[in-house]
Protein backbone atom coordinates (compact mmCIF):
# COMPACT_ATOMS: atom_id res chain seq x y z
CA UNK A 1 0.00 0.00 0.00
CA UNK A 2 2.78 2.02 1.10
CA UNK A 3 4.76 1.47 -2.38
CA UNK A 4 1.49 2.59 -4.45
CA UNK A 5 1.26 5.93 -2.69
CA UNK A 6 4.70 6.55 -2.95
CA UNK A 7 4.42 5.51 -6.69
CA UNK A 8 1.28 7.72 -7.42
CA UNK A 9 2.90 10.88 -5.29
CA UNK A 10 5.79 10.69 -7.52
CA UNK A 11 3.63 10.78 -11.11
CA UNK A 12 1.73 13.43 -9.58
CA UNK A 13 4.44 15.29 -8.25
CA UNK A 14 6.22 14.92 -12.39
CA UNK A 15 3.30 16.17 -13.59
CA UNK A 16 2.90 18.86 -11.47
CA UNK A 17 6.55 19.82 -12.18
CA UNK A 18 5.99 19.40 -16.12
CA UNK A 19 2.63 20.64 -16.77
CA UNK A 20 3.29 21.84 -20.07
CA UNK A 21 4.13 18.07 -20.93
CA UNK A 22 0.68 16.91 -19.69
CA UNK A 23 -0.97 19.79 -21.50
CA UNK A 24 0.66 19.33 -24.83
CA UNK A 25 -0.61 15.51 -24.67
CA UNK A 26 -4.32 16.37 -23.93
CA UNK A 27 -4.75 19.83 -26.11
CA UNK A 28 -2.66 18.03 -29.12
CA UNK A 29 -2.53 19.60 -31.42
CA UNK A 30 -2.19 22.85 -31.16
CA UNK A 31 -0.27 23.76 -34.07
CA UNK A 32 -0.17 22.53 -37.98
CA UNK A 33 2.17 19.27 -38.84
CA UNK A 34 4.48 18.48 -41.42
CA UNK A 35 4.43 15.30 -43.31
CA UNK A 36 7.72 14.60 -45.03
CA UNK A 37 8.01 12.92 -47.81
CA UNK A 38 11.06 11.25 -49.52
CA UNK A 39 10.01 11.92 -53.29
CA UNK A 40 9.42 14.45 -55.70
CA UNK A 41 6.02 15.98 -56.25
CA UNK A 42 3.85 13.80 -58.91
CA UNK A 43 4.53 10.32 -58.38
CA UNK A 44 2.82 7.16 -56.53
CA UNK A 45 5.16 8.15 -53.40
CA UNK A 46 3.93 11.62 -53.35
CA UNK A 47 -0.20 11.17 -54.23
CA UNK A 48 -0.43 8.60 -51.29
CA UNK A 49 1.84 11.16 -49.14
CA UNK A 50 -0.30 14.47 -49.75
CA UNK A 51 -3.73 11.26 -49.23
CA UNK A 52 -2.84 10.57 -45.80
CA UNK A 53 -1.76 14.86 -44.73
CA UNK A 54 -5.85 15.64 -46.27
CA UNK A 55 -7.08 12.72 -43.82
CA UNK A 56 -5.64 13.69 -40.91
CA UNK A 57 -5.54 17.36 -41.12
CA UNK A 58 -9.87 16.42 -41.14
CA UNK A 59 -9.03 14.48 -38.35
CA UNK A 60 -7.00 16.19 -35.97
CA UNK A 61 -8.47 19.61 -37.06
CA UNK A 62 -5.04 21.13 -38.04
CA UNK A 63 -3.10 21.87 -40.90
CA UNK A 64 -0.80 18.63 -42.59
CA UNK A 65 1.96 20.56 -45.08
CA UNK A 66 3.50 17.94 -47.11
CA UNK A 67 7.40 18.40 -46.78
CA UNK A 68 8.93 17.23 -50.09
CA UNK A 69 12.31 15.69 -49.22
CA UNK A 70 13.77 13.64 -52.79
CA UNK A 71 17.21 12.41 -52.74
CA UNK A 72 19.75 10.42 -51.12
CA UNK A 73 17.74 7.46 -52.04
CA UNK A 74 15.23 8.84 -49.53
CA UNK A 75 18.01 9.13 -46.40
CA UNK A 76 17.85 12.72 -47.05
CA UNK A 77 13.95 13.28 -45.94
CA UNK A 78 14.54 10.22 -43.31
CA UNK A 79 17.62 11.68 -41.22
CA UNK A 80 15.54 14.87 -41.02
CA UNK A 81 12.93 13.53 -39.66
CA UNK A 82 14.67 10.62 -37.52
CA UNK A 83 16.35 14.40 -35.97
CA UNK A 84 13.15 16.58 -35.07
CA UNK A 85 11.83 16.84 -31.70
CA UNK A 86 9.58 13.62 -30.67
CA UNK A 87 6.68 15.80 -30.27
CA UNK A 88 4.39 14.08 -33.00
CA UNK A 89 3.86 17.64 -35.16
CA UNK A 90 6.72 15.97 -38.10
CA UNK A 91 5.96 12.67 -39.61
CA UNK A 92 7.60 10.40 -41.95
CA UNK A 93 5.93 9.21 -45.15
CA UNK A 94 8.00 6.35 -46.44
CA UNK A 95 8.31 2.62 -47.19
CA UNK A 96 10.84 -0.07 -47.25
CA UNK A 97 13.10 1.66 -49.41
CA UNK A 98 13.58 4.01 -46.51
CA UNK A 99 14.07 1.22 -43.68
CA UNK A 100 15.32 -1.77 -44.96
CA UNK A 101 16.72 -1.40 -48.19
CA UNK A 102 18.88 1.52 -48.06
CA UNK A 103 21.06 -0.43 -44.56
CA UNK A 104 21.10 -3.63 -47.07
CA UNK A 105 23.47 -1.54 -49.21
CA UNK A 106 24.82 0.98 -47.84
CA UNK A 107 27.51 0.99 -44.95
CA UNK A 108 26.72 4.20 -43.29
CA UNK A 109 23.44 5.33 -43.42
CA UNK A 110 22.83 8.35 -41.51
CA UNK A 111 19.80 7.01 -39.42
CA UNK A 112 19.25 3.50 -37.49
CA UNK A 113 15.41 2.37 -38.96
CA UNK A 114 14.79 0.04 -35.57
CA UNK A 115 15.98 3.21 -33.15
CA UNK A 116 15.47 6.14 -34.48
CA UNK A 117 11.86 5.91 -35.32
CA UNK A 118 8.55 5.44 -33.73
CA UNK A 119 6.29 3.77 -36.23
CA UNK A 120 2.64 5.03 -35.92
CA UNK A 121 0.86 2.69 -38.57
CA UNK A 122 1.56 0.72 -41.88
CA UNK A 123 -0.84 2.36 -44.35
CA UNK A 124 -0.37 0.43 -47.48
CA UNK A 125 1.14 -1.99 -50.33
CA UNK A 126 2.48 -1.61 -53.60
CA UNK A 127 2.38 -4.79 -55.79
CA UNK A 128 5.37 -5.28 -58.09
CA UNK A 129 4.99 -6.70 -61.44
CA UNK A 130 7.19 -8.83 -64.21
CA UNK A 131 6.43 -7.39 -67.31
CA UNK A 132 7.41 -7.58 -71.24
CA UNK A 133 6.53 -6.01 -74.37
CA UNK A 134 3.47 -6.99 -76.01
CA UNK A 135 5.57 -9.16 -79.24
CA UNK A 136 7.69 -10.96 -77.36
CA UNK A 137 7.38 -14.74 -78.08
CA UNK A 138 7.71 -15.81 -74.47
CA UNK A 139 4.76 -15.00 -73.09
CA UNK A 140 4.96 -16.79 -69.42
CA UNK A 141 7.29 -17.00 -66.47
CA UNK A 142 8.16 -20.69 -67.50
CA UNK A 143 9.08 -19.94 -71.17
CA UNK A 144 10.99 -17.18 -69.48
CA UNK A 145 13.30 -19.65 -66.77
CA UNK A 146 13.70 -22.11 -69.76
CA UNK A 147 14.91 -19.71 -72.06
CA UNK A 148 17.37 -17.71 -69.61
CA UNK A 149 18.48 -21.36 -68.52
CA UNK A 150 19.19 -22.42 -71.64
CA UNK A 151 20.98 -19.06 -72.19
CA UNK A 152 22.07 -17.82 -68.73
CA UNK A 153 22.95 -14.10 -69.31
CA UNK A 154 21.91 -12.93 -72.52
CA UNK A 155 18.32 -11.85 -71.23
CA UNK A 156 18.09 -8.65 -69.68
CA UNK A 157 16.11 -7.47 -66.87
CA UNK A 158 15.49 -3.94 -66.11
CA UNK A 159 14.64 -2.03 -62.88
CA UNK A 160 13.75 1.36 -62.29
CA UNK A 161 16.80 1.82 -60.20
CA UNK A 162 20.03 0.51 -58.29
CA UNK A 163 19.03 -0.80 -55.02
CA UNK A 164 15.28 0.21 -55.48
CA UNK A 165 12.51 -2.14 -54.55
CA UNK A 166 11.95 -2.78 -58.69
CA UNK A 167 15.88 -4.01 -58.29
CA UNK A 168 15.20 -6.24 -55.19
CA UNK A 169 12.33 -7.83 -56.67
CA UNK A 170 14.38 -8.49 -59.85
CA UNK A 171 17.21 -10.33 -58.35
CA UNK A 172 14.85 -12.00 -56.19
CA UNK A 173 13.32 -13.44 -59.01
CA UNK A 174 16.53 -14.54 -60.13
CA UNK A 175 17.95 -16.09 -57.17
CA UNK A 176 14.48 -18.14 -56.88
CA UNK A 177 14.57 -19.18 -60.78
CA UNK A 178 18.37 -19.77 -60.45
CA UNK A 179 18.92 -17.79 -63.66
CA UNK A 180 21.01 -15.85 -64.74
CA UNK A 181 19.81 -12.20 -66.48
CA UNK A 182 21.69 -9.40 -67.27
CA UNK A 183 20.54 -6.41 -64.57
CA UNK A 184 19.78 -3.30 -66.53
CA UNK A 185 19.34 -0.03 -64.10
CA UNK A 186 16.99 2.69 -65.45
CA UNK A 187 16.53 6.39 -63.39
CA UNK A 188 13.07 5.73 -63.02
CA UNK A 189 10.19 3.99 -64.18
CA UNK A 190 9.36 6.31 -67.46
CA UNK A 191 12.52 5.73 -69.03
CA UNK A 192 12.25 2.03 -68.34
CA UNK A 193 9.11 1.45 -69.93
CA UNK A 194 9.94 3.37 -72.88
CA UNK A 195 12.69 1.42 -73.55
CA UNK A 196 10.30 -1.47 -73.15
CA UNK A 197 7.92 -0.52 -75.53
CA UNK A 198 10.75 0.22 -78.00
CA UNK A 199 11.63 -3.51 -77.68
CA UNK A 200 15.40 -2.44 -76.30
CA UNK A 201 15.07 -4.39 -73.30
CA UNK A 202 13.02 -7.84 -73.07
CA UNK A 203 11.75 -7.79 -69.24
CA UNK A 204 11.44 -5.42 -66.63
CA UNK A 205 9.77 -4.85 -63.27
CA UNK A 206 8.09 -2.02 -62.31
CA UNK A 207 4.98 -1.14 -60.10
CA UNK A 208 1.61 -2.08 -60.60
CA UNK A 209 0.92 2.01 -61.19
CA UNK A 210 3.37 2.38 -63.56
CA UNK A 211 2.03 -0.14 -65.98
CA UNK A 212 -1.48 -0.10 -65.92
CA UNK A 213 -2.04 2.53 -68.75
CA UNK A 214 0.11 0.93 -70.96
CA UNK A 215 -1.77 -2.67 -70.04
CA UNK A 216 -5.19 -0.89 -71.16
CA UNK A 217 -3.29 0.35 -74.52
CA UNK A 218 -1.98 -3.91 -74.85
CA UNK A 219 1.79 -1.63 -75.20
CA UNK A 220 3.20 -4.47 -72.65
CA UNK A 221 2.12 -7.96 -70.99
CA UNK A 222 2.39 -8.79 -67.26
CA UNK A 223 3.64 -11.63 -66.48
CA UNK A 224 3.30 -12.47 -62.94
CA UNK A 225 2.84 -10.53 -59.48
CA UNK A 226 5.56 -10.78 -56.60
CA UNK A 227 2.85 -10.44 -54.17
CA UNK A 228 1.54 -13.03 -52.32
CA UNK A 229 -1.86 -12.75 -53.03
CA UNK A 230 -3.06 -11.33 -56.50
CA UNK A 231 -2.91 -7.69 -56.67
CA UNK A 232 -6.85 -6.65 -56.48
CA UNK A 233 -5.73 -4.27 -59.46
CA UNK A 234 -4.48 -7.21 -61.48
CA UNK A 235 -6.68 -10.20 -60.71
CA UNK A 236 -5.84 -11.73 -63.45
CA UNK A 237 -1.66 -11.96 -63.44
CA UNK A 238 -0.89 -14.75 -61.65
CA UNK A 239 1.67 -14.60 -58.52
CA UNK A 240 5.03 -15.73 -58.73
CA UNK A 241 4.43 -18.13 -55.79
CA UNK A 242 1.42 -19.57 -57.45
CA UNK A 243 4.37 -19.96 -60.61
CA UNK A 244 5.85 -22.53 -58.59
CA UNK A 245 7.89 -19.62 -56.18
CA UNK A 246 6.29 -20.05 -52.65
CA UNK A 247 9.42 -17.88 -51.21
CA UNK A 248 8.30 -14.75 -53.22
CA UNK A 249 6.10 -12.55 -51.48
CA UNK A 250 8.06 -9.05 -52.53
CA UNK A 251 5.92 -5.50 -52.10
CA UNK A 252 6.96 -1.98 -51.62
CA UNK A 253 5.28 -1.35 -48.27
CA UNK A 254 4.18 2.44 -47.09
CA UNK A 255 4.09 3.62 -43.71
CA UNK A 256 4.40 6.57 -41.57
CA UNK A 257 6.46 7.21 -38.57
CA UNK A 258 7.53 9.77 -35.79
CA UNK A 259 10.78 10.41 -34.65
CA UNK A 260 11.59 7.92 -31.57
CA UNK A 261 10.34 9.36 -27.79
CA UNK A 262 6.80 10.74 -29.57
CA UNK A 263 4.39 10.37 -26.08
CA UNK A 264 2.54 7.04 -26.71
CA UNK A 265 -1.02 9.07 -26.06
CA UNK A 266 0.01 11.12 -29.08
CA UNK A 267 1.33 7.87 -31.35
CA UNK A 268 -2.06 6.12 -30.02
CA UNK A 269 -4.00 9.07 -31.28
CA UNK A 270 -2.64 9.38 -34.78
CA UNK A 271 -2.50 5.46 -35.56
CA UNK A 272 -6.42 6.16 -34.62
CA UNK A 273 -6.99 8.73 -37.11
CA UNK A 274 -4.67 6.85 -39.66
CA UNK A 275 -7.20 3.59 -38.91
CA UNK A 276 -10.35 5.78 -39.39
CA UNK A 277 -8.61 6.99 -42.51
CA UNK A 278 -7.80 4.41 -44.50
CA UNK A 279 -10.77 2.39 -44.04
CA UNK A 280 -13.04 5.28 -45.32
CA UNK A 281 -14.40 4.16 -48.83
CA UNK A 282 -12.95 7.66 -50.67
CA UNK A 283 -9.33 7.15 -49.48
CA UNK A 284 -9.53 3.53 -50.63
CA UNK A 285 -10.78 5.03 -54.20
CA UNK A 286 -7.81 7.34 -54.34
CA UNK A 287 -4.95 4.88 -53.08
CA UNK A 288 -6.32 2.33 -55.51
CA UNK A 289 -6.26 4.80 -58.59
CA UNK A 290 -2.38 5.32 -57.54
CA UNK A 291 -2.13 1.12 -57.52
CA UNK A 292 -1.81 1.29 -53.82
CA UNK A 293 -3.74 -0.96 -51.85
CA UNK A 294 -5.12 0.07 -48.28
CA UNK A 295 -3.59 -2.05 -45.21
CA UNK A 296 -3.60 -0.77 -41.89
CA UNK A 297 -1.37 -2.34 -39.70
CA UNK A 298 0.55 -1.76 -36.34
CA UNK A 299 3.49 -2.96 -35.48
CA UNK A 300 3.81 -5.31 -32.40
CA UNK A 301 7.68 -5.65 -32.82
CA UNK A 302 9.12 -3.14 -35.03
CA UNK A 303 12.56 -3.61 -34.11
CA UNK A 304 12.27 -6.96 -34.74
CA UNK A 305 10.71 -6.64 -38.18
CA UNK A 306 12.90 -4.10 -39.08
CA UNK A 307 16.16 -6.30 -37.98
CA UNK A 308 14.10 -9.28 -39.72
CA UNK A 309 13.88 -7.98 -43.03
CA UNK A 310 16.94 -6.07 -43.40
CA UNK A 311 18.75 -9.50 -42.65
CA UNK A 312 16.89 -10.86 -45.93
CA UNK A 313 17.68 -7.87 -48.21
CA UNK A 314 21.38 -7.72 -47.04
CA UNK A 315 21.10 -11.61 -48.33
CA UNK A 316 19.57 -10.68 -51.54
CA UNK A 317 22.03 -7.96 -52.12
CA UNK A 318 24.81 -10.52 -51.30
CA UNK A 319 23.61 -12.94 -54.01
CA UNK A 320 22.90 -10.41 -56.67
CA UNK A 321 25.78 -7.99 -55.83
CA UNK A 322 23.30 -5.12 -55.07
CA UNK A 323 25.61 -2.30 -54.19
CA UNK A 324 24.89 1.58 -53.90
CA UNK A 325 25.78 3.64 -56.46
């Protein structure tokens, strides 16, 4: 008995001493936030981004700005965030290129993804896709393993980037198949499929976004999902693990975060608005026009996930000599 009044005279005595502490938690918030965002204005990245700062700002009845943050491979927007005050008025807006892939390549990265960051929610997926150009005479992914079997490095396969998720997903592919294709790197996903079109490059893998209006035109054939589960966008591409591939379940995952030491009343309330958000039927419209798909999540163990997954990249990279540029 003693112990408990000794315990509840010292939390009342800390928050008599820091009221403006326990007042910042209960009026929150009292000023406008800042979203950041790792990408240009325009793209998938940035539309799902500027989604989430409209939802919230409704929710918590004060301004989201979107913070555009591009380059660095997204460590640029992350190590300002990962430095703000834990206050919960600046968020992160990023996905596993941010957390995972960049420490699976690079040797200094100027934030720690498991320490440095309070997740609030995971708000999405992005489905990958293997894709080709509409006359080429393969037209599945077993005609594809035979062929680059039968001729181990003379097929190429393009990504939209060195150490992206599109390049991951690639060598995944690879390493599963145990083929042998010749990685070509693009700066992005327009020049990519341009080339692809042109018939200068055979395969390529890009997002399920990026390749949707040239699917409607019949400019290029999917070929198979990394996902799981079909893509709801794509119900008809078959998944790579339904291919004979049960190890391949690859996605570019979204999800915001705080910087680490955000009070847990304040993390609590905006995973609650995120929740409310993305399972309103207009935000699932919008993500899905953008090919993202709506999956609220939190994290029991994010260190461990974090630590988890990196350990598989940094095994990918390993195998298929992923390096940063």
């Amino acid at each position: 008995m003693l112990r408990k009044c000794l315990v509840g005279a010292i939390a009342s005595a800390c928050l008599a001493a820091c009221p403006s502490i326990a007042s910042a938690q209960v009026n929150y918030p009292e000023k406008p936030l800042q979203l950041i965002v790792p990408f240009p204005p325009g793209g998938a990245s940035d539309v799902v981004g500027r989604i989430i700062a409209g939802e919230l700002e409704q929710r918590l009845g004060k301004p989201v700005i979107v913070l555009n943050r591009p380059g660095g491979g997204t460590t640029i927007a992350a190590k300002e965030a990962a430095n703000a005050a834990p206050d919960g008025y600046t968020l992160l807006s990023s996905s596993n290129s941010t957390f995972t892939l960049q420490h699976a390549v690079r040797e200094n990265v100027p934030y720690d993804s498991a320490k440095d960051f309070e997740p609030i929610a995971q708000t999405g997926t992005l489905a990958m896709v293997l894709v080709t150009h509409r006359d080429n005479p393969i037209k599945d992914v077993a005609a594809l393993v035979a062929a680059a079997k039968a001729n181990p490095d003379k097929l190429s396969l393009a990504s939209y980037g060195v150490a992206t998720t599109s390049h991951f997903a690639g060598e995944l592919f690879k390493s599963s198949a145990g083929i042998k294709m010749v990685h070509l790197p693009y700066k992005g996903s327009a020049p990519a499929m341009n080339d692809l079109m042109g018939k200068h490059i055979e395969y390529h893998v890009d997002t399920v976004i990026a390749i949707r209006p040239l699917l409607e035109s019949g400019a290029v054939r999917p070929l198979a999902v990394f996902s799981a589960k079909r893509s709801s966008l794509l119900p008809d591409v078959p998944t790579l693990a339904e291919l004979g591939y049960p190890n391949i379940d690859f996605v570019s995952w979204g999800t915001v975060v705080a910087p680490k030491g955000i009070p847990p009343a304040i993390r609590d309330r905006l995973a609650s608005a995120l929740e409310q958000a993305i399972a309103s039927p207009s935000v699932i419209e919008r993500f899905q026009k953008v090919g993202y798909e709506p999956a609220f999540k939190r994290y029991s163990d994010w260190p461990g996930f974090i630590a988890k997954e990196t350990a598989e990249m940094k095994e990918l990279a390993r195998k298929g000599g992923i390096k940063e540029e």
